[in-house]
PDB file of N, CA and C in Angstrom:
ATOM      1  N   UNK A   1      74.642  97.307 123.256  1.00  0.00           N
ATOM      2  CA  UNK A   1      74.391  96.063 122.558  1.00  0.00           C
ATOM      3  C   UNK A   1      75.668  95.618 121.846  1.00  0.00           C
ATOM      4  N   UNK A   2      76.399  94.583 122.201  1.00  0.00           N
ATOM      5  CA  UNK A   2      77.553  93.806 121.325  1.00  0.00           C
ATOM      6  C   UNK A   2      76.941  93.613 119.767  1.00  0.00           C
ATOM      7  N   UNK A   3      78.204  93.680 119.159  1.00  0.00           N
ATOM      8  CA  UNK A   3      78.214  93.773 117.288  1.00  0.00           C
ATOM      9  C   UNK A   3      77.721  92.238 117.292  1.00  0.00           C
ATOM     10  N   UNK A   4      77.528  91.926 116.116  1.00  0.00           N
ATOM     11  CA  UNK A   4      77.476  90.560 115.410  1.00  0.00           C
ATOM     12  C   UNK A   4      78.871  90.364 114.794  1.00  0.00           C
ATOM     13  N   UNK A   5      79.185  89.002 115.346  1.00  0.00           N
ATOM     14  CA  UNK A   5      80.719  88.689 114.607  1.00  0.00           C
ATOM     15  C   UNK A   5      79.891  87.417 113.998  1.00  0.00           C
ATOM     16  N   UNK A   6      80.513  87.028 112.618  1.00  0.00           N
ATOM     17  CA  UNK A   6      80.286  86.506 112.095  1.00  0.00           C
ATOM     18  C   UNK A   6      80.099  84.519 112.569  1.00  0.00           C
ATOM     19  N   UNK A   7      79.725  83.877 112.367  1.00  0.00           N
ATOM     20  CA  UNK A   7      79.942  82.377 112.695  1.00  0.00           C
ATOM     21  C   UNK A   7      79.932  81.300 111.706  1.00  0.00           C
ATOM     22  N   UNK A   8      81.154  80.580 112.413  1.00  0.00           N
ATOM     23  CA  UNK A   8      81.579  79.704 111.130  1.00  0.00           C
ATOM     24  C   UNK A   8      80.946  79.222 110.052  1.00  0.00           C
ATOM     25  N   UNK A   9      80.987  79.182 108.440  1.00  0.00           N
ATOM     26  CA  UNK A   9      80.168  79.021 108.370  1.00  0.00           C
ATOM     27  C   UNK A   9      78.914  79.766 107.740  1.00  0.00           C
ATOM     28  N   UNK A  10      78.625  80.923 108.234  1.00  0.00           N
ATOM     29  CA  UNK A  10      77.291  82.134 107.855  1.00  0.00           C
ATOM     30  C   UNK A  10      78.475  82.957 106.759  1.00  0.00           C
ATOM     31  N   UNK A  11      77.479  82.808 105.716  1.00  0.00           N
ATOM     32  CA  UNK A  11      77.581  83.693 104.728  1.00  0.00           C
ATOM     33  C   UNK A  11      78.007  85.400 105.102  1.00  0.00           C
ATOM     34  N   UNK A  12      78.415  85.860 104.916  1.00  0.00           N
ATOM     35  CA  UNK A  12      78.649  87.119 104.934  1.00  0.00           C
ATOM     36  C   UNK A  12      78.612  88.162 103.343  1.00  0.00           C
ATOM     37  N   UNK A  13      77.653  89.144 103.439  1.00  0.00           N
ATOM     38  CA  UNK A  13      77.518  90.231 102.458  1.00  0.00           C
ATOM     39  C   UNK A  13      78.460  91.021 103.458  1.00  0.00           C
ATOM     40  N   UNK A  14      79.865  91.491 102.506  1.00  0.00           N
ATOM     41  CA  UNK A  14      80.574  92.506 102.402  1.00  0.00           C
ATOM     42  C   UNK A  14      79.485  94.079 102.167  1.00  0.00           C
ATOM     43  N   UNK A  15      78.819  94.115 101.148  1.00  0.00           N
ATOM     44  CA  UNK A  15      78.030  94.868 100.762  1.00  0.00           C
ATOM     45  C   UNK A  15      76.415  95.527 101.900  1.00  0.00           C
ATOM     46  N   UNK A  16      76.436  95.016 102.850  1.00  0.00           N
ATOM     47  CA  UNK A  16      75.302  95.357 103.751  1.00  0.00           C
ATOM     48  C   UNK A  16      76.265  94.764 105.139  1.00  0.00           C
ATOM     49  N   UNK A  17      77.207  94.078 105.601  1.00  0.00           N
ATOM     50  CA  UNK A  17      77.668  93.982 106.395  1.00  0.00           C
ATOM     51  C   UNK A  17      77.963  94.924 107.634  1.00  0.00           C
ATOM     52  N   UNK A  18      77.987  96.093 107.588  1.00  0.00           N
ATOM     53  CA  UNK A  18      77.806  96.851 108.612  1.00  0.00           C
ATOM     54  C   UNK A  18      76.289  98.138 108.787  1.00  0.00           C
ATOM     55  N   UNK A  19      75.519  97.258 108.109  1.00  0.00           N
ATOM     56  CA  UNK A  19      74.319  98.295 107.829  1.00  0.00           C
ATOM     57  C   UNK A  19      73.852  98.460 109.277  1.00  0.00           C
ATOM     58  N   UNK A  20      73.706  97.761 110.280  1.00  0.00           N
ATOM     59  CA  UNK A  20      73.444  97.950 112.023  1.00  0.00           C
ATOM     60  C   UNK A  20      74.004  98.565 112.398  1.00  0.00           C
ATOM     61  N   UNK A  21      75.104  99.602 111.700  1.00  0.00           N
ATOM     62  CA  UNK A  21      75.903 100.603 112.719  1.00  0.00           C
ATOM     63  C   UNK A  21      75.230 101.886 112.549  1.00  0.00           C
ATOM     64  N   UNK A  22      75.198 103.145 113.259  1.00  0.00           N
ATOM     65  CA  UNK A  22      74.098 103.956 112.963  1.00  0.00           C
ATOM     66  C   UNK A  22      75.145 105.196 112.189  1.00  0.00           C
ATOM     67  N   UNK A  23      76.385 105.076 111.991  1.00  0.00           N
ATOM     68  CA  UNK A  23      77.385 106.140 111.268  1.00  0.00           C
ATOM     69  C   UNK A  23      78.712 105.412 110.316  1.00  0.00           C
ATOM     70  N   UNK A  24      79.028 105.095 111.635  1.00  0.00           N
ATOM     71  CA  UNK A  24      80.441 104.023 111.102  1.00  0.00           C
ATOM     72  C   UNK A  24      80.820 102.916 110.560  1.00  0.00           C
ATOM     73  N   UNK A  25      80.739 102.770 109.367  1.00  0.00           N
ATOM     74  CA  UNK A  25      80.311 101.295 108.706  1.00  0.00           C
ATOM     75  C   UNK A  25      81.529 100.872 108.811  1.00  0.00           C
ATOM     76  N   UNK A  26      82.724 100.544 109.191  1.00  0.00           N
ATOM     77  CA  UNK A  26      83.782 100.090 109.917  1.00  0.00           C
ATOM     78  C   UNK A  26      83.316  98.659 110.954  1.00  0.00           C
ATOM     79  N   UNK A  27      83.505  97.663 110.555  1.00  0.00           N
ATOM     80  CA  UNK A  27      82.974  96.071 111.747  1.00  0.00           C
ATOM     81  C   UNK A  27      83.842  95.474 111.138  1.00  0.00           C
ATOM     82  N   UNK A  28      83.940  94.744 112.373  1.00  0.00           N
ATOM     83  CA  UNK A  28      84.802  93.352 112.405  1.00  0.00           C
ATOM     84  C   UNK A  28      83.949  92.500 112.092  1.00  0.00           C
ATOM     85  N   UNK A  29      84.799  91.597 111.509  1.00  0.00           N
ATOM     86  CA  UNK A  29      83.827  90.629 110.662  1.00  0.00           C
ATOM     87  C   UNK A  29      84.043  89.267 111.685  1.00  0.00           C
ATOM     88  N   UNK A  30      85.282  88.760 112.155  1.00  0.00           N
ATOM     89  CA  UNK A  30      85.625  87.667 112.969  1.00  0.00           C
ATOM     90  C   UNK A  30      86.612  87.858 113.234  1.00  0.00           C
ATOM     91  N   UNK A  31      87.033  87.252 114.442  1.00  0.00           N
ATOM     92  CA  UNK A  31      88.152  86.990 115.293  1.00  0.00           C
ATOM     93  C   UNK A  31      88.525  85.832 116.088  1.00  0.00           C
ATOM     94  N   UNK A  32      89.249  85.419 115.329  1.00  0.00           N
ATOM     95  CA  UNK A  32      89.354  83.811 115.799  1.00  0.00           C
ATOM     96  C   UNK A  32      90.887  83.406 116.263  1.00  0.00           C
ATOM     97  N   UNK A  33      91.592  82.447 116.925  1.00  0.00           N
ATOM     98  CA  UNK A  33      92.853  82.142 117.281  1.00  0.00           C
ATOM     99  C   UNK A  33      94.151  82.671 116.291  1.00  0.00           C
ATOM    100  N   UNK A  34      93.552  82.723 115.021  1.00  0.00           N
ATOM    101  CA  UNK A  34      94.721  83.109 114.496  1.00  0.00           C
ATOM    102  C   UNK A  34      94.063  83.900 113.030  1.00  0.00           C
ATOM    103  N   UNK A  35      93.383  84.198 113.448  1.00  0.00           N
ATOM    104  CA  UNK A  35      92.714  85.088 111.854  1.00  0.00           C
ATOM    105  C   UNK A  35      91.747  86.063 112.480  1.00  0.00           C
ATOM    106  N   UNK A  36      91.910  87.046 111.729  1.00  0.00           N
ATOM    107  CA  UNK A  36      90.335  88.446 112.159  1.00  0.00           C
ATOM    108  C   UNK A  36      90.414  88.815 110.569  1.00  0.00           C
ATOM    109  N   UNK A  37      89.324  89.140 110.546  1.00  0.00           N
ATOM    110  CA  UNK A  37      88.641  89.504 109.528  1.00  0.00           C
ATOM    111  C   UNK A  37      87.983  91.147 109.574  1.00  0.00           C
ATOM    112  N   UNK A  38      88.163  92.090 108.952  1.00  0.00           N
ATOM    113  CA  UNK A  38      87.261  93.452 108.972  1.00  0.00           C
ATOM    114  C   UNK A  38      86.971  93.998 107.887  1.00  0.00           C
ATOM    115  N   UNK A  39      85.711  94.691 107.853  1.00  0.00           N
ATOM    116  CA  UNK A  39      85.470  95.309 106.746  1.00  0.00           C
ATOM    117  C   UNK A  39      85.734  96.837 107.065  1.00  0.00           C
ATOM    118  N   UNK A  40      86.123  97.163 106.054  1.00  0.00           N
ATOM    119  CA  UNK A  40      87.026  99.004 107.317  1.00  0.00           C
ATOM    120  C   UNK A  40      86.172  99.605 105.902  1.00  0.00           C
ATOM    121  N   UNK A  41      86.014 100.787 106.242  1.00  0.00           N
ATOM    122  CA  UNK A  41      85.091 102.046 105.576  1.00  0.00           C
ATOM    123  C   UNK A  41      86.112 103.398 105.458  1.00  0.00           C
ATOM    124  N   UNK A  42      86.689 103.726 104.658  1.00  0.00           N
ATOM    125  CA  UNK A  42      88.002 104.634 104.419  1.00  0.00           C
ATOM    126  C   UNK A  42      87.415 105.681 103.376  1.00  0.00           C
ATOM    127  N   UNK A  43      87.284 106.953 103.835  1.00  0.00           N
ATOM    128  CA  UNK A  43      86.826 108.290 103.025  1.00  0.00           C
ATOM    129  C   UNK A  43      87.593 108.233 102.584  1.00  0.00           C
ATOM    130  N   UNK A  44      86.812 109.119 101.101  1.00  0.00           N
ATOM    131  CA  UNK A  44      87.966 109.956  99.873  1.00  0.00           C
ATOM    132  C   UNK A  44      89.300 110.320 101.267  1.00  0.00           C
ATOM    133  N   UNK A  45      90.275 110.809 100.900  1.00  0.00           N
ATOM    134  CA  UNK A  45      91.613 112.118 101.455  1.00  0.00           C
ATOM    135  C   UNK A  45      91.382 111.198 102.922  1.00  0.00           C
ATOM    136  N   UNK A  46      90.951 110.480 103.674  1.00  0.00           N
ATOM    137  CA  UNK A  46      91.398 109.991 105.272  1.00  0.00           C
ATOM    138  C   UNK A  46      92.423 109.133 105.033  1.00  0.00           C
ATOM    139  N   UNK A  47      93.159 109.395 106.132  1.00  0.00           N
ATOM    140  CA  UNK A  47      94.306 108.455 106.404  1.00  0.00           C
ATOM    141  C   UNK A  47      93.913 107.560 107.574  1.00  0.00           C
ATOM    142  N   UNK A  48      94.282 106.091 107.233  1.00  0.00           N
ATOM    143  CA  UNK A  48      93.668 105.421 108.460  1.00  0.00           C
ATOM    144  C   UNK A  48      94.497 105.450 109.560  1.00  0.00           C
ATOM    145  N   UNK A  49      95.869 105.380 109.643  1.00  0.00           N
ATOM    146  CA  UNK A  49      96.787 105.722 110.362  1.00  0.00           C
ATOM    147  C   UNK A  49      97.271 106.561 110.483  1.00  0.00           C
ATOM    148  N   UNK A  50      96.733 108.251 111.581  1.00  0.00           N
ATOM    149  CA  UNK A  50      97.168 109.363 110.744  1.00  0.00           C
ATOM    150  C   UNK A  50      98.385 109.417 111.839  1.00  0.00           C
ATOM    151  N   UNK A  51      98.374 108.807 112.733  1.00  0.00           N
ATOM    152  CA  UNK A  51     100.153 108.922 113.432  1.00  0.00           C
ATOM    153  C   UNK A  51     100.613 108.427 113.311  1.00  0.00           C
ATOM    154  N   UNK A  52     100.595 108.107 111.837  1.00  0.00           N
ATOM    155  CA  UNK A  52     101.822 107.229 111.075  1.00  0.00           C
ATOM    156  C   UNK A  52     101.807 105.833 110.512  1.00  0.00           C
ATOM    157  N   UNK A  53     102.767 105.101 110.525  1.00  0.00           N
ATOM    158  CA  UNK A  53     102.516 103.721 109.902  1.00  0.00           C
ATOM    159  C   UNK A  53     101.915 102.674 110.856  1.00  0.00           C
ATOM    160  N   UNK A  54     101.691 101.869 110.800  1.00  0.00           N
ATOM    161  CA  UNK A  54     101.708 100.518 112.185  1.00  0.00           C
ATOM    162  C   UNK A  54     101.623  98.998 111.485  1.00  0.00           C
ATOM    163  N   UNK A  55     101.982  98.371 112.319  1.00  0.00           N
ATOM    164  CA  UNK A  55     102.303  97.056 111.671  1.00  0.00           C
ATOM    165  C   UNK A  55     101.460  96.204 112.397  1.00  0.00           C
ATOM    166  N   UNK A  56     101.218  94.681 112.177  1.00  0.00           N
ATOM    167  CA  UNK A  56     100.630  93.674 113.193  1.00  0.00           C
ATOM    168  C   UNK A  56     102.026  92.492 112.408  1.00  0.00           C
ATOM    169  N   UNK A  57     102.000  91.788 114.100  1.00  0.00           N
ATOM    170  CA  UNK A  57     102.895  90.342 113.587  1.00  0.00           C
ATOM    171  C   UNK A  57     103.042  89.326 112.390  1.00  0.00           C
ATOM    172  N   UNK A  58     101.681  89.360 112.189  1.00  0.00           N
ATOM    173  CA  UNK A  58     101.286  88.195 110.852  1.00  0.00           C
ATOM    174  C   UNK A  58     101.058  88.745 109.629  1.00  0.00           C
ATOM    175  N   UNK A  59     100.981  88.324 108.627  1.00  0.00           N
ATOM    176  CA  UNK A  59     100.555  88.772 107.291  1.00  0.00           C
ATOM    177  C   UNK A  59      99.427  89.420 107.144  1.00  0.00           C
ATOM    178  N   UNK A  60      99.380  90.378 106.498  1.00  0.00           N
ATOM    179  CA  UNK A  60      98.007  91.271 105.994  1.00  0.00           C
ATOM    180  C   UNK A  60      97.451  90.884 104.773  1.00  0.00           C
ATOM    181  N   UNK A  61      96.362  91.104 104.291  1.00  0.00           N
ATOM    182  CA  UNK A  61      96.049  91.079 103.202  1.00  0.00           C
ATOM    183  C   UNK A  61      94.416  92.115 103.216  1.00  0.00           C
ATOM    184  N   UNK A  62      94.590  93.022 102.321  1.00  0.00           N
ATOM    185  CA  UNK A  62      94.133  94.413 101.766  1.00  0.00           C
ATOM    186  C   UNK A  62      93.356  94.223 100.614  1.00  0.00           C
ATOM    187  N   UNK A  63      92.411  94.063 100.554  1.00  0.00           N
ATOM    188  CA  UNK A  63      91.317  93.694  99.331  1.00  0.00           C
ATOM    189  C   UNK A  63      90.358  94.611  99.529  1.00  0.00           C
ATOM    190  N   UNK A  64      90.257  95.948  98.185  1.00  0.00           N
ATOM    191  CA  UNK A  64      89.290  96.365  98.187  1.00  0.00           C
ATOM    192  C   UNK A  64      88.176  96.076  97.195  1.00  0.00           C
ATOM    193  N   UNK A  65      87.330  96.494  98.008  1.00  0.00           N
ATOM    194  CA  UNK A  65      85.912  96.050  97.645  1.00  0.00           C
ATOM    195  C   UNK A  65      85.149  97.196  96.518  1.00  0.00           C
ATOM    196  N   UNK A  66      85.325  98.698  96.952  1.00  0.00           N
ATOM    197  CA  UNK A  66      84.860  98.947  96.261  1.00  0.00           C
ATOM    198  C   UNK A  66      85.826 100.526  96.443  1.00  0.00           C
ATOM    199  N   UNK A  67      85.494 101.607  95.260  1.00  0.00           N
ATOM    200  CA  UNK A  67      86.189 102.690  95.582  1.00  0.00           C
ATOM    201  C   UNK A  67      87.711 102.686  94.974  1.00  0.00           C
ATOM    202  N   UNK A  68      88.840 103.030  95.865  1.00  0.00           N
ATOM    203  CA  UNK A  68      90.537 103.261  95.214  1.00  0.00           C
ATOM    204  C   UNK A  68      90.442 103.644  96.833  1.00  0.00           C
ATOM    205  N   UNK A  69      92.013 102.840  96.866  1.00  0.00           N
ATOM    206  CA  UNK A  69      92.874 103.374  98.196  1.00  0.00           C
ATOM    207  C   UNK A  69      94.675 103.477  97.652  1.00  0.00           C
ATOM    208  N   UNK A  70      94.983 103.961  98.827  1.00  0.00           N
ATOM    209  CA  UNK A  70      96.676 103.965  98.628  1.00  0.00           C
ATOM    210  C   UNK A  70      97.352 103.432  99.825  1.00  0.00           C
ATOM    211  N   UNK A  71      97.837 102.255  99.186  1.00  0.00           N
ATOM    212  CA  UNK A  71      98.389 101.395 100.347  1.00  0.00           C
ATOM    213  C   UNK A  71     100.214 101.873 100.766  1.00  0.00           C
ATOM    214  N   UNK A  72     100.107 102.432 101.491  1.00  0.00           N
ATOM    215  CA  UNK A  72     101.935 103.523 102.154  1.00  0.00           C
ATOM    216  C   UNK A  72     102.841 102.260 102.466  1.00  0.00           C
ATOM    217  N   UNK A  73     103.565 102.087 102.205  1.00  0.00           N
ATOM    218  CA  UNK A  73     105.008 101.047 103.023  1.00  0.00           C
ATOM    219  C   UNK A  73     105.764 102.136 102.928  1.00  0.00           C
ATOM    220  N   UNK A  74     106.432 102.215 103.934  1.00  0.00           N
ATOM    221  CA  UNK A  74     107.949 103.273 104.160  1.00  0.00           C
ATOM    222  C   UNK A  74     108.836 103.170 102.594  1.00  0.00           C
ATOM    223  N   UNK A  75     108.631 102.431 101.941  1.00  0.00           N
ATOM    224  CA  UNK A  75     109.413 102.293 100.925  1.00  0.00           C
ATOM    225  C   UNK A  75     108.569 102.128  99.454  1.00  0.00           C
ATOM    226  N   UNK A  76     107.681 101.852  99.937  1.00  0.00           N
ATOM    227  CA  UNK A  76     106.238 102.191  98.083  1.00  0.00           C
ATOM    228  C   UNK A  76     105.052 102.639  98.613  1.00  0.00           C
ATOM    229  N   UNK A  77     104.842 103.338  97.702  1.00  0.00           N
ATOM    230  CA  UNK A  77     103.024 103.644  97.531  1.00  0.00           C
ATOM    231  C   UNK A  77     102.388 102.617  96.261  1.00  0.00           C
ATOM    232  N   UNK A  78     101.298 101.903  96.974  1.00  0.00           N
ATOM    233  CA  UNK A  78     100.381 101.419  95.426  1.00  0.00           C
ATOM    234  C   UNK A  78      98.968 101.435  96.084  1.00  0.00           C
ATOM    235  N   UNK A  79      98.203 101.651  94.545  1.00  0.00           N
ATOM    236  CA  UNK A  79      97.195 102.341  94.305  1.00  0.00           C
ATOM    237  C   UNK A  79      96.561 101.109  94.160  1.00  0.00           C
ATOM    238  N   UNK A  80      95.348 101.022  95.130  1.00  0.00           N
ATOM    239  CA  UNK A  80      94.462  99.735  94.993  1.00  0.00           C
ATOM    240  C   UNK A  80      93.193  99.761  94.532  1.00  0.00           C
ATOM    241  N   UNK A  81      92.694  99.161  93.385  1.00  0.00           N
ATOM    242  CA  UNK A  81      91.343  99.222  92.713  1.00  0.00           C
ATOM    243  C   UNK A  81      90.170  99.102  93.181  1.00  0.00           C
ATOM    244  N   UNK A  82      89.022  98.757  92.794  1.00  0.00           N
ATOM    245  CA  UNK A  82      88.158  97.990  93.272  1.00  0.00           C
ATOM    246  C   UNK A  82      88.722  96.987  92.811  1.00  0.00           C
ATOM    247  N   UNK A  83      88.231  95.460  93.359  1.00  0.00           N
ATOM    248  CA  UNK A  83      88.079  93.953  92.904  1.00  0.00           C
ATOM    249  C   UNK A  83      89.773  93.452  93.232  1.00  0.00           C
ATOM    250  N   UNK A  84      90.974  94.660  93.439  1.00  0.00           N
ATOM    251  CA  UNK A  84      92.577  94.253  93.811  1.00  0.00           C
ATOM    252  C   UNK A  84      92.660  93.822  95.047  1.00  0.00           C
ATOM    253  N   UNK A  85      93.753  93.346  95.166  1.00  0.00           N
ATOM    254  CA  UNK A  85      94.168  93.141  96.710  1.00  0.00           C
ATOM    255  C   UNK A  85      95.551  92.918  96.819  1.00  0.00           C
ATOM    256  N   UNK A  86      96.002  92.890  98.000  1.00  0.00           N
ATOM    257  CA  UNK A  86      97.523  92.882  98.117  1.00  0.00           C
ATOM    258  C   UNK A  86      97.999  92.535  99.327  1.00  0.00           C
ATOM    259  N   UNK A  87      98.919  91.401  99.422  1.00  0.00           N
ATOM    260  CA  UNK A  87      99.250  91.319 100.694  1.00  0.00           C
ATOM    261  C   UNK A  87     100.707  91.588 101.476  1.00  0.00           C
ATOM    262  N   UNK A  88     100.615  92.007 102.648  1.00  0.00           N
ATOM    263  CA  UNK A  88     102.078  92.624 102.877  1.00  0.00           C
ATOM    264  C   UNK A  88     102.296  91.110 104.033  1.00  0.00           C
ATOM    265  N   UNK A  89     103.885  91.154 104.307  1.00  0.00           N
ATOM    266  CA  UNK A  89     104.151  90.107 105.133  1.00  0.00           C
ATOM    267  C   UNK A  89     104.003  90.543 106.304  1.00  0.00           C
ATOM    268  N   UNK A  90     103.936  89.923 107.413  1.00  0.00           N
ATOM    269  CA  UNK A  90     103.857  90.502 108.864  1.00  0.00           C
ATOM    270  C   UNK A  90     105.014  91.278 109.521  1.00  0.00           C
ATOM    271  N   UNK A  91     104.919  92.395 110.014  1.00  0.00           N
ATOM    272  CA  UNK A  91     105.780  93.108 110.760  1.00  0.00           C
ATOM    273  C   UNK A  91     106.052  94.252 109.694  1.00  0.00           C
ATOM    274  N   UNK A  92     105.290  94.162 108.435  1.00  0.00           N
ATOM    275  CA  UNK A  92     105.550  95.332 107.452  1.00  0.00           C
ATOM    276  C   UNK A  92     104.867  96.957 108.030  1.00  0.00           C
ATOM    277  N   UNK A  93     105.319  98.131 108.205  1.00  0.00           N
ATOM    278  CA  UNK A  93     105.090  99.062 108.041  1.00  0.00           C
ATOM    279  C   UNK A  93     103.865  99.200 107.073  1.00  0.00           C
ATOM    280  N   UNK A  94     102.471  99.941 107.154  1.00  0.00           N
ATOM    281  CA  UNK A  94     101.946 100.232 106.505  1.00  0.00           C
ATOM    282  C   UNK A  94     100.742 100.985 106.898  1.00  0.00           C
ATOM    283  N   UNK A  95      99.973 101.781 106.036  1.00  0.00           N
ATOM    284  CA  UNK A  95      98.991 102.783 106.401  1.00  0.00           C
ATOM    285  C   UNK A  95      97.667 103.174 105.106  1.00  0.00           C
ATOM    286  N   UNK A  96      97.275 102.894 104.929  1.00  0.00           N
ATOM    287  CA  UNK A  96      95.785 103.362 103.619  1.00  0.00           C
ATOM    288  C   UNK A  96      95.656 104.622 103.871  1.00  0.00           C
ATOM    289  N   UNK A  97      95.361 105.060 102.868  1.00  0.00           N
ATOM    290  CA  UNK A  97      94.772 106.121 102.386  1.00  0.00           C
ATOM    291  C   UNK A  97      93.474 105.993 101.466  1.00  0.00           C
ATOM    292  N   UNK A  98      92.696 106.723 101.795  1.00  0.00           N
ATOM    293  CA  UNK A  98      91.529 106.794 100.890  1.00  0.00           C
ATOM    294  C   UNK A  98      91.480 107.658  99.471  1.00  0.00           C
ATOM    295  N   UNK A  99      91.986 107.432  98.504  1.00  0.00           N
ATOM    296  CA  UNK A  99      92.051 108.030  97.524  1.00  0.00           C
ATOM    297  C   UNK A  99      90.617 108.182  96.830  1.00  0.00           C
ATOM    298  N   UNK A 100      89.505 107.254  97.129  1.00  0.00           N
ATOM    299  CA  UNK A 100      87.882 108.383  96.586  1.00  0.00           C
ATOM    300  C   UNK A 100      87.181 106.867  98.214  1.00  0.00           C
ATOM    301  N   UNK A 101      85.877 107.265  98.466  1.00  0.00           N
ATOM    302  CA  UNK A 101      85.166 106.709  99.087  1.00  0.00           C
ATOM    303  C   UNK A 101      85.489 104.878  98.987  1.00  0.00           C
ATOM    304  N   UNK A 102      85.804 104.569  99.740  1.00  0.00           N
ATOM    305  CA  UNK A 102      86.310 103.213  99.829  1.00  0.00           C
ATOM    306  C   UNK A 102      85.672 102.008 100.755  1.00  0.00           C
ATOM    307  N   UNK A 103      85.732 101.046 100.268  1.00  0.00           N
ATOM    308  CA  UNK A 103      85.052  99.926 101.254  1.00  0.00           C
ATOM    309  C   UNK A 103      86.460  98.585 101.668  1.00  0.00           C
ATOM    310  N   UNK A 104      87.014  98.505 102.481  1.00  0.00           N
ATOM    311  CA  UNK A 104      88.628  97.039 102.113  1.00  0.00           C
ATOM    312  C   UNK A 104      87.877  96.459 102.614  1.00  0.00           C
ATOM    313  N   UNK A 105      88.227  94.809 102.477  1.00  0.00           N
ATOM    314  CA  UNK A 105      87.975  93.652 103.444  1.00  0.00           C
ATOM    315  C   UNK A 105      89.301  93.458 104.017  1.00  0.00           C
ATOM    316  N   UNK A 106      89.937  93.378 105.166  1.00  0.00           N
ATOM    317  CA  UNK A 106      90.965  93.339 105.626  1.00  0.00           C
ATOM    318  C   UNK A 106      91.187  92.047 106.055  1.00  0.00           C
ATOM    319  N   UNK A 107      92.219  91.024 106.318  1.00  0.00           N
ATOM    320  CA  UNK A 107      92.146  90.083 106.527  1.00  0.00           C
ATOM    321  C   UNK A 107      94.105  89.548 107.539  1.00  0.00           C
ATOM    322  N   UNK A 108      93.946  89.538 108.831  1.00  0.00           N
ATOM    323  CA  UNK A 108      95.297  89.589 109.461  1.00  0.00           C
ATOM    324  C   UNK A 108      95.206  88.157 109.866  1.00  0.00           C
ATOM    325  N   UNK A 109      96.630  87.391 109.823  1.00  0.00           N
ATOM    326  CA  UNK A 109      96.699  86.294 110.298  1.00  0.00           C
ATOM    327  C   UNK A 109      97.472  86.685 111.568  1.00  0.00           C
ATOM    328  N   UNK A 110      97.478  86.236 112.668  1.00  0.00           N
ATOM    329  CA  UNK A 110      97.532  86.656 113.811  1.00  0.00           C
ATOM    330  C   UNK A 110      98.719  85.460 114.009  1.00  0.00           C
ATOM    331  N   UNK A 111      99.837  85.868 114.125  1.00  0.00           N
ATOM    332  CA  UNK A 111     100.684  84.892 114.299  1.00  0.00           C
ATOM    333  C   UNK A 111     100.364  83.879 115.977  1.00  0.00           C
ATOM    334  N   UNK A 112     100.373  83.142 116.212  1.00  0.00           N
ATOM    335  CA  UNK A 112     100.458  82.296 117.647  1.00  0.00           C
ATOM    336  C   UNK A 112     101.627  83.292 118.282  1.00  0.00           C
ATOM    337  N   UNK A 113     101.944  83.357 119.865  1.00  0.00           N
ATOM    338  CA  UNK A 113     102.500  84.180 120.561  1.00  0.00           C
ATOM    339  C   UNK A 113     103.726  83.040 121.159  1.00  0.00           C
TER     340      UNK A 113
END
């Protein structure tokens, strides 16, 4: 059965947004020409990138929802709250860490090709 991606428009609860998954509360929220949207699910101590850093073309932006993470750039570590967010520019190096049970809303602008 295909996920539910969101439609233009429909409200979205961050907070019950992946309750249809039967383990992995990790969903994409939308994916559109130049924007995706995800809600990522990051344990206490997991690394989301554990072979290392990775980048996407366009700007990121890292908003957690609930919990503490640690956002890695080859060159800083910062510690993200609940209710913070932070955005890196595109082509930046970067990797989360789950510093206690975590919920981000992730948000990539997908540069045009």
């Amino acid at each position: 059965m295909a996920t539910h991606h969101a439609e233009p428009g429909e409200i979205v609860d961050l907070a019950t947004w992946a309750e249809d998954l039967p383990v992995d509360k990790s969903k994409a929220i939308a994916k559109i020409a130049h924007l995706e949207l995800a809600r990522l699910v990051i344990s206490g101590g997991a690394e989301m990138h554990s072979s290392g850093y990775c980048q996407v073309p366009g700007p990121i932006v890292v908003h957690c929802i609930e919990g503490e993470i640690e956002l890695r750039t080859p060159d800083r570590d910062r510690t993200i709250r609940e209710g913070q967010l932070v955005y890196l520019l595109g082509h930046t190096e970067h990797t989360i860490r789950g510093v206690r049970d975590s919920a981000v809303l992730l948000t990539i602008v997908l540069e045009p090709a």
